[in-house]
Protein backbone atom coordinates (compact mmCIF):
# COMPACT_ATOMS: atom_id res chain seq x y z
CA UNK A 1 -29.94 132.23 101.39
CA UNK A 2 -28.90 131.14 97.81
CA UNK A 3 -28.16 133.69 94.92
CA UNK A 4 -30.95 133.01 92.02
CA UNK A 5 -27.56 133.08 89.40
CA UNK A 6 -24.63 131.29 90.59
CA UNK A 7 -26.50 129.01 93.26
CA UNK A 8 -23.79 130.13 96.02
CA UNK A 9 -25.14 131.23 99.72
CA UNK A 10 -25.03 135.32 100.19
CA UNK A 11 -25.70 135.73 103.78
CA UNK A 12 -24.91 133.41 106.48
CA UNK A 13 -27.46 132.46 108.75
CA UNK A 14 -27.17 130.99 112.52
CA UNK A 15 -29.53 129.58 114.95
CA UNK A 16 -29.82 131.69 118.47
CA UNK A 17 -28.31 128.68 120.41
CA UNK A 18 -25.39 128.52 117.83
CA UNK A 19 -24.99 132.33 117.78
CA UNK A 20 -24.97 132.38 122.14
CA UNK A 21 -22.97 129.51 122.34
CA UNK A 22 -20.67 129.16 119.62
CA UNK A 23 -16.92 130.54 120.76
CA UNK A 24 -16.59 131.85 117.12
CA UNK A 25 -19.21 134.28 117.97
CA UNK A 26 -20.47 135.71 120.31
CA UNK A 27 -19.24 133.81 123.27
CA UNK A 28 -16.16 134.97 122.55
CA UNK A 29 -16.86 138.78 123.30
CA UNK A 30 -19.16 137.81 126.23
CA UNK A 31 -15.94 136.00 127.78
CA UNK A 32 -14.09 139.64 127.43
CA UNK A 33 -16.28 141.84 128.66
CA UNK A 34 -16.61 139.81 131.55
CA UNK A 35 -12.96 140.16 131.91
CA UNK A 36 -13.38 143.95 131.73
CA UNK A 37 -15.92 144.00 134.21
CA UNK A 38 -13.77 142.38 137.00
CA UNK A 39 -10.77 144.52 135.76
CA UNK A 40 -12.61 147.86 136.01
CA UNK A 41 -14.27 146.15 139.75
CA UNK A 42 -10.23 146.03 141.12
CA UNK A 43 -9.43 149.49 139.89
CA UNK A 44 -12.57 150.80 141.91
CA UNK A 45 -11.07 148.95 144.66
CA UNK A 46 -7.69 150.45 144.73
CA UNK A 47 -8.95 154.09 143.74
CA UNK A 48 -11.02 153.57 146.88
CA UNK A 49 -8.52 152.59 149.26
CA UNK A 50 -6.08 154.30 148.08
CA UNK A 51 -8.36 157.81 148.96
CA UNK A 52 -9.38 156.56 152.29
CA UNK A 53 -5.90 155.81 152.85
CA UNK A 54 -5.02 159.54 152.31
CA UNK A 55 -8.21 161.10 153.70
CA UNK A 56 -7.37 159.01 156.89
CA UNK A 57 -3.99 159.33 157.87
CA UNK A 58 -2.95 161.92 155.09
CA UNK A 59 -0.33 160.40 153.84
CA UNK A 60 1.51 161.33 150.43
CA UNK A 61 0.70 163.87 147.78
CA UNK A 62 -2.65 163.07 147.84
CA UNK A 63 -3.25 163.42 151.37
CA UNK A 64 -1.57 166.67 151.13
CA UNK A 65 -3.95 167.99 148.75
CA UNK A 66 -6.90 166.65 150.70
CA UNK A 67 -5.48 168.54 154.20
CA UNK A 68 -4.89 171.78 152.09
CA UNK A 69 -8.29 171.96 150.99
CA UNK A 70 -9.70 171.01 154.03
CA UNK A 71 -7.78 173.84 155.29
CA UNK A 72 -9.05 176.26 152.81
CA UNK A 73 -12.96 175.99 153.16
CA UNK A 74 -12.37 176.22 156.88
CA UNK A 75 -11.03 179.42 156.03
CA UNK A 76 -13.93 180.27 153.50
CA UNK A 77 -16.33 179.65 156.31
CA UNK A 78 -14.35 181.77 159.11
CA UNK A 79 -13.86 184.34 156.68
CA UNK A 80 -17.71 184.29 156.28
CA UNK A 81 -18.77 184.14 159.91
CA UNK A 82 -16.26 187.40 160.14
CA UNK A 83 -18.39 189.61 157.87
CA UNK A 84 -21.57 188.85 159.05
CA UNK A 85 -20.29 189.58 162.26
CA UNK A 86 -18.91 193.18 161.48
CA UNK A 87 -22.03 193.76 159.52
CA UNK A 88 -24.00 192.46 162.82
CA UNK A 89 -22.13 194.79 165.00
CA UNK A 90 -22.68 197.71 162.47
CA UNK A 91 -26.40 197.10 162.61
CA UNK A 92 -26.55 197.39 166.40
CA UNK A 93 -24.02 200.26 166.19
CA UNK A 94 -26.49 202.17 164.35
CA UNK A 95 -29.95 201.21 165.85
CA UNK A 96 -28.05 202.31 169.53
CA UNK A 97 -27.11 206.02 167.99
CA UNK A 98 -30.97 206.44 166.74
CA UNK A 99 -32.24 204.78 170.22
CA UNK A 100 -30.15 208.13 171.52
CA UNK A 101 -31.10 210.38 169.63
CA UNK A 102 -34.81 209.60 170.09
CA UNK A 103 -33.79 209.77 174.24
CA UNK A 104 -32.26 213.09 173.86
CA UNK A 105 -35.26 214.58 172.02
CA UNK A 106 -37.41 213.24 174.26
CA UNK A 107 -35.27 214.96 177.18
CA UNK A 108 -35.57 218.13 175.20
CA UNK A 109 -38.56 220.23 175.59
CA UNK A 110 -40.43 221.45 172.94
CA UNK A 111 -39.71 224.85 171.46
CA UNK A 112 -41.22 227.46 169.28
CA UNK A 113 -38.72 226.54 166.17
CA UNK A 114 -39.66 223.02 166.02
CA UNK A 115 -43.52 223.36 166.62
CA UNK A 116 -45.12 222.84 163.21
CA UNK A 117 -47.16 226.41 162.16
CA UNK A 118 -50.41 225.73 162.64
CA UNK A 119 -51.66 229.02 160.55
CA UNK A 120 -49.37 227.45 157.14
CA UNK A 121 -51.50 224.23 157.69
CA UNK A 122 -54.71 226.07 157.67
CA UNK A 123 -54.18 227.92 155.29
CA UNK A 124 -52.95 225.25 152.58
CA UNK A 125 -55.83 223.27 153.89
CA UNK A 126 -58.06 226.31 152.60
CA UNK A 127 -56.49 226.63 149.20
CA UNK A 128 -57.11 223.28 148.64
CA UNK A 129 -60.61 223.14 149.67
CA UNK A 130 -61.05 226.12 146.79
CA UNK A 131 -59.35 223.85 144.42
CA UNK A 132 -62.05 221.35 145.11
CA UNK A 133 -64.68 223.13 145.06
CA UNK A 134 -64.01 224.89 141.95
CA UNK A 135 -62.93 221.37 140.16
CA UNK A 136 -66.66 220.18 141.46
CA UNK A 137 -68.47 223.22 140.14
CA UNK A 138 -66.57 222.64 137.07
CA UNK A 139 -67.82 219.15 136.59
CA UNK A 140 -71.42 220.04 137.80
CA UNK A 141 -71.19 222.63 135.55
CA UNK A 142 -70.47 220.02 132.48
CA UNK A 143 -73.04 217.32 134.06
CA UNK A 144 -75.70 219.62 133.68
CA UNK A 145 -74.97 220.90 130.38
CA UNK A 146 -74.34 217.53 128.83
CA UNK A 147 -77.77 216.31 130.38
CA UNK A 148 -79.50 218.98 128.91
CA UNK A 149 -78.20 218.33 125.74
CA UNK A 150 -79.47 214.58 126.48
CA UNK A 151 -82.68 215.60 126.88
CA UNK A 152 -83.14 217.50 124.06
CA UNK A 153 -81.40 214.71 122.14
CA UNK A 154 -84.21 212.08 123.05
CA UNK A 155 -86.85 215.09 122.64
CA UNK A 156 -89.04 214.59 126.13
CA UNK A 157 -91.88 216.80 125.67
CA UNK A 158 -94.75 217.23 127.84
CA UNK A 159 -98.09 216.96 125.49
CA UNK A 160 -101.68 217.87 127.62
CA UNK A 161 -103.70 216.76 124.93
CA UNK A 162 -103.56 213.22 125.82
CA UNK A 163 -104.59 211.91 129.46
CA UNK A 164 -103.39 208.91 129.63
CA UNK A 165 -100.14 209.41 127.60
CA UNK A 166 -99.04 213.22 128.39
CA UNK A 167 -95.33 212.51 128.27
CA UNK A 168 -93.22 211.34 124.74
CA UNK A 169 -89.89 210.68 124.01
CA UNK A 170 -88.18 210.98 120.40
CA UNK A 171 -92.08 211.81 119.23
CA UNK A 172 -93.63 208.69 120.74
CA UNK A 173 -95.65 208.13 123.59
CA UNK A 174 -93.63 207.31 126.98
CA UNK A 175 -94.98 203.75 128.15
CA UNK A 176 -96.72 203.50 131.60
CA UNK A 177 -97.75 200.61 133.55
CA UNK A 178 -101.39 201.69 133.73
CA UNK A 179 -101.71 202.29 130.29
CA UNK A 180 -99.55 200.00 128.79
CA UNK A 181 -101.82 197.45 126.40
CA UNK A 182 -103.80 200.76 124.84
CA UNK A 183 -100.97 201.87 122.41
CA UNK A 184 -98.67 199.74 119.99
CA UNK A 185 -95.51 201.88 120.77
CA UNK A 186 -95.19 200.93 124.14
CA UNK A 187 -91.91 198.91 123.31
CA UNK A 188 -90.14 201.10 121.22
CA UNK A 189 -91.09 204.10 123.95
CA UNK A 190 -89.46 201.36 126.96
CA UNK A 191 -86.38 201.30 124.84
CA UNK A 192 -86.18 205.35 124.55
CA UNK A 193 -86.46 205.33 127.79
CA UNK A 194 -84.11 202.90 129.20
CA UNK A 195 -81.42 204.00 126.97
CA UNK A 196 -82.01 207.48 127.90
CA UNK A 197 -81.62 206.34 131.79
CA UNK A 198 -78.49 204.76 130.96
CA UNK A 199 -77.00 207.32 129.47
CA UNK A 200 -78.33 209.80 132.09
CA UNK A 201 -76.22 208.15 134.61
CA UNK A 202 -72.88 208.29 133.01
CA UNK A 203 -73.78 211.99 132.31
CA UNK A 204 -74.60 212.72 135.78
CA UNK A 205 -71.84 210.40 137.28
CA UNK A 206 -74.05 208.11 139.07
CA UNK A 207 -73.79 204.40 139.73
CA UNK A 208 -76.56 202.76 138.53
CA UNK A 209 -77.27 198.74 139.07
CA UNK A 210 -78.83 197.64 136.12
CA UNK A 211 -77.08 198.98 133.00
CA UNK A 212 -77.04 196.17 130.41
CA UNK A 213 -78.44 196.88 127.00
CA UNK A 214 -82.14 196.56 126.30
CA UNK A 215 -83.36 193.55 125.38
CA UNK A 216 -86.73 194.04 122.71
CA UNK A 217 -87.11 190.41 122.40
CA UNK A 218 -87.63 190.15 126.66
CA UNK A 219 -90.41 187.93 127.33
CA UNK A 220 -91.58 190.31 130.86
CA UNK A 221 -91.39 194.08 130.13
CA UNK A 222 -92.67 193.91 133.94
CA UNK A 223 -88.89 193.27 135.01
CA UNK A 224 -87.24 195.92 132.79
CA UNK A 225 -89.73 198.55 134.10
CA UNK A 226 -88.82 197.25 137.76
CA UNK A 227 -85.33 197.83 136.64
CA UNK A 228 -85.96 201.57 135.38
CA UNK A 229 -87.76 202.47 137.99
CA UNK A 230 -84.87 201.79 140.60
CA UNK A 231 -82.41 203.55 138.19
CA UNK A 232 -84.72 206.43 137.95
CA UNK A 233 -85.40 206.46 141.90
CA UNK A 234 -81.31 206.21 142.75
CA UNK A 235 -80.23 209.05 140.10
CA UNK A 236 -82.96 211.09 142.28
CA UNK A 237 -81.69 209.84 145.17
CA UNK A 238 -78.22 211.44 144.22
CA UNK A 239 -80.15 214.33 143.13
CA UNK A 240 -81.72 214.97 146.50
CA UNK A 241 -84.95 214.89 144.54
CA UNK A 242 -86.84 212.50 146.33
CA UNK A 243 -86.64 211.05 150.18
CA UNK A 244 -83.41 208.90 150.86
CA UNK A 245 -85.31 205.90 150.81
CA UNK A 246 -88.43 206.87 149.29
CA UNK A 247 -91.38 205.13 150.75
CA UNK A 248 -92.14 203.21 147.12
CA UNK A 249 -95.77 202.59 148.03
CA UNK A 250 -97.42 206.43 148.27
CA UNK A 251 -94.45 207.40 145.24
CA UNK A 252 -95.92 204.59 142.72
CA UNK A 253 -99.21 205.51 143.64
CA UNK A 254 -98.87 209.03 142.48
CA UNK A 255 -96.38 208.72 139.62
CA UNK A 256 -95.92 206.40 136.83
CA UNK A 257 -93.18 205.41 135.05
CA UNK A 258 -92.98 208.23 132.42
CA UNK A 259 -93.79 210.65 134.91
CA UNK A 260 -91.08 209.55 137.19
CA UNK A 261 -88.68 210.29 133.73
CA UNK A 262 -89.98 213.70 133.04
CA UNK A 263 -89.44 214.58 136.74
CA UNK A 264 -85.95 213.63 135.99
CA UNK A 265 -85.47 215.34 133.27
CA UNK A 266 -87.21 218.64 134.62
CA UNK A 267 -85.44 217.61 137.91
CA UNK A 268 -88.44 218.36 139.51
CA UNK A 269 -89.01 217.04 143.30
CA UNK A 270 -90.81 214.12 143.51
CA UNK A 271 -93.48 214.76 146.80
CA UNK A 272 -93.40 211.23 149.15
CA UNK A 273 -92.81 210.50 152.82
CA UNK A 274 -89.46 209.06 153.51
CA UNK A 275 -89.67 205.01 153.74
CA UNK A 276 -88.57 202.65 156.29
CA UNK A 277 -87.07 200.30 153.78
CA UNK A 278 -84.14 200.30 151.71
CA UNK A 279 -84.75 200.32 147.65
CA UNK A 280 -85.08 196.79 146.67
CA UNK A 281 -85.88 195.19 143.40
CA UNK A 282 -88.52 192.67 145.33
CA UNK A 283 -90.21 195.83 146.49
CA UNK A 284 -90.67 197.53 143.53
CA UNK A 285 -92.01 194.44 141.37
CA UNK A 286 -94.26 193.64 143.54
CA UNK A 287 -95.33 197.02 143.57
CA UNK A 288 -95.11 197.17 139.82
CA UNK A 289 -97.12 193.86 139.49
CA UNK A 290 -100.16 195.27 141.82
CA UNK A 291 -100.70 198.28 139.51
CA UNK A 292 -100.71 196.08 136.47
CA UNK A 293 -103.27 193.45 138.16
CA UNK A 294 -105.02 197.06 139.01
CA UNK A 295 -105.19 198.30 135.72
CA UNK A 296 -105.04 195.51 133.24
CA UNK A 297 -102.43 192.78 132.20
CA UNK A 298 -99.00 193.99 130.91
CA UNK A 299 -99.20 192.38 127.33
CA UNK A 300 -98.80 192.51 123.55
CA UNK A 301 -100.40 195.73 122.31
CA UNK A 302 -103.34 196.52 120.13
CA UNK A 303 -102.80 196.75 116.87
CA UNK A 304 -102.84 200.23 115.16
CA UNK A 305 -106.40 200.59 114.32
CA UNK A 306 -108.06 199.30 117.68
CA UNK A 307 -105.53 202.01 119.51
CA UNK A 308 -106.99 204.51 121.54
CA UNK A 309 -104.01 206.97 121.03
CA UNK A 310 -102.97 208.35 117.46
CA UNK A 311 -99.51 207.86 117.84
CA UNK A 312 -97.15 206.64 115.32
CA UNK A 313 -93.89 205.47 115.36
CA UNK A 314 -90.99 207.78 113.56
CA UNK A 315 -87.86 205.03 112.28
């Protein structure tokens, strides 16, 4: 490469056969380190005869040194092996002295001092059953107050001016299965009603199965009333205000849905032979879907002026 000025070459260039070849180059280098390869091979050599020399026959200083730490972790591992044997022997040590002491108390007959007192056990066994049941009146105490409070909170009122809606909750008609297409309301009243449920467990400390929020937009009200129903029927189970199971068939033939809500809420007893079958959710739709085919389709509502019932909904 020529400089544009004074014509004269500013880098020197080389082929790749000149540049591997030449002995001006890099040959040159390549020849040494060849040289320091072989050099650095023999001193391998002699470092490694020269230590199996002294390993072997331990010979010299280095053989010495070898034998001497030989020696040592041969003691390190005796001096090992020694502990773990005392610590061994104290282990068995002990284990025999509690093998005779169980013996000897087993030799020993049993006397007045050492036989527990019955009468102490009793009678700590009675304090605590007080405890209990005073803690459990305590919280039935609360449970009951707070569900009243509930109650009146939602406003369930019994109305006998109506016949086929005698029940409301927070001053609108309580939905039933029978009656279900003759009033508008019968959403918003479904929604009362399973919020009140929900809330009616917590209160009364009772383990419902179905307690995720409503859903208004729910295609099937026919599955959320299937739903209630079994929360309603196991909070009245706990109650002991119905059979344990109820027989579902003779129960949903007599009560509705609301009614089945304002017996809970007036914990009244619900009157029904005790079933055969456990509560089920197949059960009870099927149940629920027989009264609807019964009574009339479970759909929208009638508007507001072909309603049969006055009722109006408070927001």
């Amino acid at each position: 490469m020529l400089c544009t000025l004074c014509r004269r070459p500013s880098r020197v260039w080389y082929c790749s056969h000149c540049v591997n070849t030449s002995p001006n180059l890099i040959l040159r280098y390549k020849l040494e380190l060849c040289q320091v390869h072989e050099d650095l091979n023999k001193i391998k050599d002699t470092v490694s005869t020269t230590l199996e020399s002294a390993i072997g026959k331990k010979e010299g200083i280095l053989g010495k040194h070898m034998d001497r730490l030989q020696q040592l972790q041969l003691k390190r591992h005796n001096t090992r092996m020694a502990r773990r044997v005392r610590e061994m022997g104290q282990y068995l040590e002990r284990k025999s002295e509690r093998r005779d002491e169980l013996k000897a108390m087993l030799a020993e007959p049993p006397s007045s001092a050492t036989r527990p007192d019955i009468s102490d056990s009793c009678q700590e066994y009675i304090e605590v059953k007080q405890k209990y049941d005073q803690l459990q009146n305590v919280v039935r105490a609360n449970s009951s107050l707070k569900f009243r409070e509930l109650c009146q909170w939602f406003a369930i009122t019994e109305s006998r001016d109506n016949k086929h809606f005698p029940y409301s909750i927070r001053f609108i008609p309580m939905c039933n299965i029978r009656h279900w297409h003759e009033t508008e309301t019968s959403r918003h009243s479904l929604q009362h009603m399973w919020e009140f449920v929900a809330l009616a467990g917590q209160v009364l400390l009772v383990d419902i199965p179905y307690t995720s929020p409503y859903n208004p937009h729910s295609d099937d009200p026919k599955v959320t009333i299937s739903h209630l129903i079994i929360n309603m029927l196991l909070i009245l189970t706990k109650l002991k205000l119905v059979s344990d199971p109820p027989e579902l068939n003779s129960l949903l033939s007599t009560y509705d849905v609301d009614s089945i809500l304002y017996s809970l809420c007036s914990k009244q007893c619900l009157r029904g032979a005790k079933g055969s079958l456990p509560l089920s959710y197949r059960t009870v739709h099927k149940l629920v879907l027989n009264i609807e085919h019964a009574s009339g389709p479970i759909t929208s509502p009638q508007s507001s002026t072909d309603a049969k019932a006055n009722w109006t909904l408070l927001k």
